[in-house]
Protein backbone atom coordinates (compact mmCIF):
# COMPACT_ATOMS: atom_id res chain seq x y z
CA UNK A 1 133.36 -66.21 38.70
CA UNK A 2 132.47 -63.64 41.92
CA UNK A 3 135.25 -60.98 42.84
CA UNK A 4 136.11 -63.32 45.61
CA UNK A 5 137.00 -66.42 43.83
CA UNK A 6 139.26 -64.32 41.43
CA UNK A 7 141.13 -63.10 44.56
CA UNK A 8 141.26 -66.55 46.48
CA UNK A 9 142.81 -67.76 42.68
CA UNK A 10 145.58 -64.61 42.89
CA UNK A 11 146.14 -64.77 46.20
CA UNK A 12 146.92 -68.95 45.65
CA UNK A 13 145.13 -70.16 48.74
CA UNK A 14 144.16 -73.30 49.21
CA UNK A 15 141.65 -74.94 51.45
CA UNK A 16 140.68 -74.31 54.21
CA UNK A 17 141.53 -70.68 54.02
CA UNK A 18 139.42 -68.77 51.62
CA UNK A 19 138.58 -65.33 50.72
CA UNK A 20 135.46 -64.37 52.85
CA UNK A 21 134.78 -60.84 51.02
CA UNK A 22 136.29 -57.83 49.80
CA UNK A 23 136.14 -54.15 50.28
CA UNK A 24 137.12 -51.04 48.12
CA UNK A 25 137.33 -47.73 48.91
CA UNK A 26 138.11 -46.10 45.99
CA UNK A 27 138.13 -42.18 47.37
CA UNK A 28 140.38 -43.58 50.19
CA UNK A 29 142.72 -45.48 47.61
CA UNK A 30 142.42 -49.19 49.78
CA UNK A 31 141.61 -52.52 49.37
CA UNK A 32 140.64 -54.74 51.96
CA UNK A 33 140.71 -58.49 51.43
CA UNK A 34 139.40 -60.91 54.57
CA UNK A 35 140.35 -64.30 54.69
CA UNK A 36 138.87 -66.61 56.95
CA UNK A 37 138.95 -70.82 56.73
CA UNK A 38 136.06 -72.95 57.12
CA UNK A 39 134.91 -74.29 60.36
CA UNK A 40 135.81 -77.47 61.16
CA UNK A 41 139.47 -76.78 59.01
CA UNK A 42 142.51 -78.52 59.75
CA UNK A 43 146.37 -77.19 59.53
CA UNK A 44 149.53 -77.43 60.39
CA UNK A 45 151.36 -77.43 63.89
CA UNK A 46 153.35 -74.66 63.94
CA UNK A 47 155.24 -75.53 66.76
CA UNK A 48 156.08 -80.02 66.00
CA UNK A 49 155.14 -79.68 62.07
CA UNK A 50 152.27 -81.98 62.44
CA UNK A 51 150.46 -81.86 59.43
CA UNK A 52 146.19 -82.33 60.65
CA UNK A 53 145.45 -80.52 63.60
CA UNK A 54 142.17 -78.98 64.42
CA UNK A 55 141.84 -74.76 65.04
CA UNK A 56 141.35 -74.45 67.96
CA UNK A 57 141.26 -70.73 68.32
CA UNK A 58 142.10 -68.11 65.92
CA UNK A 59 142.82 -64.40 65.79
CA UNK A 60 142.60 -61.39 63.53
CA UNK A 61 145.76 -60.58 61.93
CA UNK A 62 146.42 -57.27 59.35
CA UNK A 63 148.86 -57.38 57.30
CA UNK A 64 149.85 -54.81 54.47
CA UNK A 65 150.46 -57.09 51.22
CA UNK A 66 150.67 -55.67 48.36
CA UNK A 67 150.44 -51.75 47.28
CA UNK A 68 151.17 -49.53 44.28
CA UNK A 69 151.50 -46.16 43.26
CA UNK A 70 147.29 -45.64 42.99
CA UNK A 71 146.25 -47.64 45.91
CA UNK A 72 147.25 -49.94 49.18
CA UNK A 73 145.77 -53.48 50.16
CA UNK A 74 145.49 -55.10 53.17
CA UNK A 75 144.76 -58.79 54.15
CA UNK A 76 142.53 -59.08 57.17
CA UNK A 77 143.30 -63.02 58.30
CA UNK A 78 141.33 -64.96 60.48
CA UNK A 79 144.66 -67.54 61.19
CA UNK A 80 143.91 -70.70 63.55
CA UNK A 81 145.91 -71.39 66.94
CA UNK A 82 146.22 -74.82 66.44
């Protein structure tokens, strides 16, 4: 199993978001997790709730999830517009 399965496993995604790679910067104390979704994916409306619309656009979001005494993580999401 590659480092990025593991962390698509912990993370509990499901398709079609998966873990694209990882980065660790030990001397800097950070791990960086980037999460994109393969092309052609389908999700939800956010807006009417409809469950199998097409991304149309996405964008980069950061978010700080999870840290510790030893070391901070961020998740670096592509999320779809759709």
């Amino acid at each position: 199993m590659q480092d990025t399965e593991l962390r698509q496993q912990a993370l509990f995604l499901e398709s079609p978001r998966q873990v694209h790679r990882c980065a660790f910067d030990g001397p800097g104390r950070r791990l960086d997790i980037h999460i994109t979704f393969a092309k052609g994916g389908r999700f939800p409306c956010p807006q009417c709730g409809q469950s199998d619309c097409p991304a149309y656009d996405s964008q980069e979001r950061i978010r700080r999830h999870f840290c510790n005494r030893f070391f901070s993580g961020c998740c670096h999401e592509l999320s779809s517009c759709a």
